[in-house]
C-alpha atoms as a PDB file:
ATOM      1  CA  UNK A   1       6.464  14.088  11.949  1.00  0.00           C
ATOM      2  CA  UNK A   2       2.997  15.623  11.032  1.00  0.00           C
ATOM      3  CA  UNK A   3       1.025  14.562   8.903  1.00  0.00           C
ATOM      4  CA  UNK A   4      -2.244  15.258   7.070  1.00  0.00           C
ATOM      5  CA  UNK A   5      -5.099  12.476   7.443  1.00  0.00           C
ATOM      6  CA  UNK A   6      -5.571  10.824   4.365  1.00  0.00           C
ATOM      7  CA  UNK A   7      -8.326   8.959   3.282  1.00  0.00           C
ATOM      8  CA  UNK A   8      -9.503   8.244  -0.190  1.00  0.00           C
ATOM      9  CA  UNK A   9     -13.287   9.707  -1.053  1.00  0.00           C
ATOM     10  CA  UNK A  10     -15.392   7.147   0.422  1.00  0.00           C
ATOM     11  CA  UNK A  11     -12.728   5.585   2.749  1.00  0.00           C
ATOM     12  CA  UNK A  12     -13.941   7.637   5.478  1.00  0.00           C
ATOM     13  CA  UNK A  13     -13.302   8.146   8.473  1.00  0.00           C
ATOM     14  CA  UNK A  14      -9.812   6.388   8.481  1.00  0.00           C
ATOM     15  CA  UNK A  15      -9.624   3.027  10.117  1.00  0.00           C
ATOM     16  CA  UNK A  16      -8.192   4.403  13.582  1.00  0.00           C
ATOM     17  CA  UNK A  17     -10.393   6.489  13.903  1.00  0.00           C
ATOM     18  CA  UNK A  18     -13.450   4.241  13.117  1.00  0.00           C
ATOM     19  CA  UNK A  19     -11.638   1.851  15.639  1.00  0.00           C
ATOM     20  CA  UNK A  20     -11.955   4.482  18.180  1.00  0.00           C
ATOM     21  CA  UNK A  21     -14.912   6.544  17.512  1.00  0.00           C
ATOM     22  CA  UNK A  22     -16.572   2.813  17.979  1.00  0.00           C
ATOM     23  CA  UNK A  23     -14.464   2.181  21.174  1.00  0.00           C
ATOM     24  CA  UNK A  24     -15.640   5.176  22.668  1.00  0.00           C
ATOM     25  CA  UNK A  25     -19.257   4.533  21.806  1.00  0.00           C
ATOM     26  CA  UNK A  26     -19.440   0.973  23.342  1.00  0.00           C
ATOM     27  CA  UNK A  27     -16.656   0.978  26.099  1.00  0.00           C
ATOM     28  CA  UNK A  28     -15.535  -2.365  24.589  1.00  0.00           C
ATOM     29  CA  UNK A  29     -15.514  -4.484  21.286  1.00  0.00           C
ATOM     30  CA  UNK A  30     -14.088  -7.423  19.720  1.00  0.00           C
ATOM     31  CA  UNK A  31     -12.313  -6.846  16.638  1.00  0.00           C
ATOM     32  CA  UNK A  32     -14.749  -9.137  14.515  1.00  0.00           C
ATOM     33  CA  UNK A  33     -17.556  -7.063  14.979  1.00  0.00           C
ATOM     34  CA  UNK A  34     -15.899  -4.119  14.029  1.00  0.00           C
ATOM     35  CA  UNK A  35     -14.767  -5.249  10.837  1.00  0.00           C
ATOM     36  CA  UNK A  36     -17.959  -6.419  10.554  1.00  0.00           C
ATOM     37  CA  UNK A  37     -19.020  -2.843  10.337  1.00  0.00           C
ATOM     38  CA  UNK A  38     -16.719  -1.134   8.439  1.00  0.00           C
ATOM     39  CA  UNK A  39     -17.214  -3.691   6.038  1.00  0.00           C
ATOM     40  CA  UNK A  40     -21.039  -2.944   6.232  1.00  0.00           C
ATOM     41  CA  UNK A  41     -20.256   0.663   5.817  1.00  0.00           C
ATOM     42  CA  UNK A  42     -18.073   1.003   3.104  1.00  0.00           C
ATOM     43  CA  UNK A  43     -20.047  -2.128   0.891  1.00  0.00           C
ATOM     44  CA  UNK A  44     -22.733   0.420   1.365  1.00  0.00           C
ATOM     45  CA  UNK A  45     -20.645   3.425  -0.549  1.00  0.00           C
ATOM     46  CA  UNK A  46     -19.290   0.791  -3.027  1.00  0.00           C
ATOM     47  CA  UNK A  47     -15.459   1.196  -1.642  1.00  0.00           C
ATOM     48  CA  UNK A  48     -13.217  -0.943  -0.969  1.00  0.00           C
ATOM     49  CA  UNK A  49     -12.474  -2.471   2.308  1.00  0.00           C
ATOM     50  CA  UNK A  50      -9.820  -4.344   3.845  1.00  0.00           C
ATOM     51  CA  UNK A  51      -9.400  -8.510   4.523  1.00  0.00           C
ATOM     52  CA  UNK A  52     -10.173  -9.377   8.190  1.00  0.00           C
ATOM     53  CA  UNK A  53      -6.551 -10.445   8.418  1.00  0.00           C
ATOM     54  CA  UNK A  54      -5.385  -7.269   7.259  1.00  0.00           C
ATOM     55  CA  UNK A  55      -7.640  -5.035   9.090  1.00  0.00           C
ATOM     56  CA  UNK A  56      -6.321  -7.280  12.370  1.00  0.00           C
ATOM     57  CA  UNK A  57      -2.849  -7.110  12.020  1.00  0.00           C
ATOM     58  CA  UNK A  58      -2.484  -3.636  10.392  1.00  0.00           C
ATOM     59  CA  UNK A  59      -4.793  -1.854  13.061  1.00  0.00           C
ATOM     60  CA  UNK A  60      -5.174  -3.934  16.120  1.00  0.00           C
ATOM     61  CA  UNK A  61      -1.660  -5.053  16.369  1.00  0.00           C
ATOM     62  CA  UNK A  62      -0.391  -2.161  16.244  1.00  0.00           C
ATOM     63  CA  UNK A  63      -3.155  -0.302  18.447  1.00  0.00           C
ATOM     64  CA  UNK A  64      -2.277  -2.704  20.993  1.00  0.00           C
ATOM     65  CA  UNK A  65       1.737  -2.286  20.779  1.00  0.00           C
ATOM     66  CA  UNK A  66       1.446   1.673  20.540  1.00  0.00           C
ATOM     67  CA  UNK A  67      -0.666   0.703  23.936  1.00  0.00           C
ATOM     68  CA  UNK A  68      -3.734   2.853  22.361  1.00  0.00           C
ATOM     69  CA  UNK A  69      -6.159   0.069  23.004  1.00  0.00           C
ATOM     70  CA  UNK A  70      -5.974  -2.935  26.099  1.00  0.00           C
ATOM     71  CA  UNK A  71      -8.011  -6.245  26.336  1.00  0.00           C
ATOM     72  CA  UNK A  72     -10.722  -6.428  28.796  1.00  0.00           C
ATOM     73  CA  UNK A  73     -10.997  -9.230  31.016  1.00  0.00           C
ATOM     74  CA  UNK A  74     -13.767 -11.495  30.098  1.00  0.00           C
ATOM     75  CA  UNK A  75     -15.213 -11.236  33.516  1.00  0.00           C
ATOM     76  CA  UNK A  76     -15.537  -7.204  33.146  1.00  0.00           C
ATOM     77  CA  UNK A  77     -17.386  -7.954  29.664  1.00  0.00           C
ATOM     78  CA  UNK A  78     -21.576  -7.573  30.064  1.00  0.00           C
ATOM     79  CA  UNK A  79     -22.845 -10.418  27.814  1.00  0.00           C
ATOM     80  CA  UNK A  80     -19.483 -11.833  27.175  1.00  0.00           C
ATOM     81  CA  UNK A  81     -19.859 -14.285  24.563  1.00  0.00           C
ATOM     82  CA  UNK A  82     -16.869 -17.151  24.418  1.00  0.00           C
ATOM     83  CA  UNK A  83     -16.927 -16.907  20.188  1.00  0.00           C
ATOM     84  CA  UNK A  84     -16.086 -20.705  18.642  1.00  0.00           C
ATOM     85  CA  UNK A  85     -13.252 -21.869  17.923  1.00  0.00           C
ATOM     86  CA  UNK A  86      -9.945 -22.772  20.337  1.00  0.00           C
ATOM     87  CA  UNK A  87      -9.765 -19.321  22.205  1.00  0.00           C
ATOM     88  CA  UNK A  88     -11.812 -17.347  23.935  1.00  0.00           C
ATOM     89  CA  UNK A  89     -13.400 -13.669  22.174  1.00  0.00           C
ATOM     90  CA  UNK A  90     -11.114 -10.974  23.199  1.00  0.00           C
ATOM     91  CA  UNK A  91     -12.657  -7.742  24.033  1.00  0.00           C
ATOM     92  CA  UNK A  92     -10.794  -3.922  23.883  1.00  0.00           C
ATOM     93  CA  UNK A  93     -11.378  -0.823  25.065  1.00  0.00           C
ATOM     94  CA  UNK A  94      -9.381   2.434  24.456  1.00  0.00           C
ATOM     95  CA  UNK A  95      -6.267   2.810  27.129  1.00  0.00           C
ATOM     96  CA  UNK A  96      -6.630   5.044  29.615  1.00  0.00           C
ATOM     97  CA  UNK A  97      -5.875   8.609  28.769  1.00  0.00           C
ATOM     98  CA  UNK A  98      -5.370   7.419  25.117  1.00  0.00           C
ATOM     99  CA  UNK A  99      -8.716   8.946  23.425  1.00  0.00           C
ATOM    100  CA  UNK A 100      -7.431  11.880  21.875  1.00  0.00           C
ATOM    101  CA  UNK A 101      -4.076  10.604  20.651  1.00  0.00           C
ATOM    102  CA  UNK A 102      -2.470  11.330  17.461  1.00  0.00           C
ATOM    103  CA  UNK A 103      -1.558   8.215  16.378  1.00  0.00           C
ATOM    104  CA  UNK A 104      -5.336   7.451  16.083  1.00  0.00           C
ATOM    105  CA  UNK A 105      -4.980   8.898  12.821  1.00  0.00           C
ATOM    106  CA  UNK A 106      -1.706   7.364  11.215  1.00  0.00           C
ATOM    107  CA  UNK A 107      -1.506   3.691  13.677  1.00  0.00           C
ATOM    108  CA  UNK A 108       1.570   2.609  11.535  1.00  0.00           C
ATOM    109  CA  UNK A 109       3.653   5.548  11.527  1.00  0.00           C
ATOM    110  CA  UNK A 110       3.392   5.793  15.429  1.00  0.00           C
ATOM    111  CA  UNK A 111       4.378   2.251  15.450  1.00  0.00           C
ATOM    112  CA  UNK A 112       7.345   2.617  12.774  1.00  0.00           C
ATOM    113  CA  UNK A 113       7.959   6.058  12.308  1.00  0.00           C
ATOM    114  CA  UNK A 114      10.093   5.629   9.257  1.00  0.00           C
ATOM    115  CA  UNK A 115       7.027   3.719   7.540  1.00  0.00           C
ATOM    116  CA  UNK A 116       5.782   7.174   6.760  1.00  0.00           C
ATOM    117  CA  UNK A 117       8.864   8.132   4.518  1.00  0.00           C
ATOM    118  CA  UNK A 118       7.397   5.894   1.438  1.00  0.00           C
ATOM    119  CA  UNK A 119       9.229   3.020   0.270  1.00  0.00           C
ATOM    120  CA  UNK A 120      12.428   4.481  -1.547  1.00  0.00           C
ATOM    121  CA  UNK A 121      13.487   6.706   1.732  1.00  0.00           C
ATOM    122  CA  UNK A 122      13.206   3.743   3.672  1.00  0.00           C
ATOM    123  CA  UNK A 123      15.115   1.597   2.108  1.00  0.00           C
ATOM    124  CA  UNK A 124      18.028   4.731   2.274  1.00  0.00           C
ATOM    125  CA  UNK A 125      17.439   5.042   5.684  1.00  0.00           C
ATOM    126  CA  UNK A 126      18.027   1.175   7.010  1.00  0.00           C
ATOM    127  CA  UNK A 127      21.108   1.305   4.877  1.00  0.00           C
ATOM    128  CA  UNK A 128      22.449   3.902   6.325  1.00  0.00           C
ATOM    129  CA  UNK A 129      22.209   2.569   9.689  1.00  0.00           C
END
């Protein structure tokens, strides 16, 4: 199902695609430091931005079950940095052959398709089956 990118004046670029344009410009990342930034960037426009636990499970999750993004072994990392806390920093790169996906641009539909029906056609949909 196609659909139109949609982000709100001031939202953009979407969070996929900030996810990947920053992928592509650094090889690898840890998701910290990317929420870092979009944080950094859209405090700047006076938008809204999301929680660190949202922006995790809603985008990286899901990156990393549509197999859009991988981890990097920490030996493969320049400058790896072990983070604090009880695990190690994970680092991720884009997939190979995954840069120009679609589902950059709507993460959740790829994931669910039927998540981009809205909430009343969903709830049809899982009844019927």
């Amino acid at each position: 199902m196609e659909r139109p990118v949609f982000a709100p004046p001031g939202l953009e670029p979407p969070c996929g695609i900030f996810i990947r344009d920053k992928l592509k410009e650094r090889d690898y990342e840890y998701p910290y430091k990317l929420w870092k930034e979009l944080v950094e960037e859209r405090k700047e426009r006076g938008n809204k931005y999301p929680s660190y636990k949202s922006f995790y499970k809603n985008y990286f999750t899901k990156l990393k079950d549509i197999n859009l993004i991988e981890k990097v072994p920490s030996e493969e990392v320049e400058d790896y940095e072990e983070g604090f806390g009880p695990s190690p920093r994970q680092y991720y790169q884009i997939a190979d052959g995954m840069e120009d996906s679609d589902c950059w641009y709507h993460p959740q539909t790829c994931y669910d398709p039927l998540s981009g029906l809205g909430a009343e056609d969903y709830r049809e949909l899982k009844e019927d089956t």
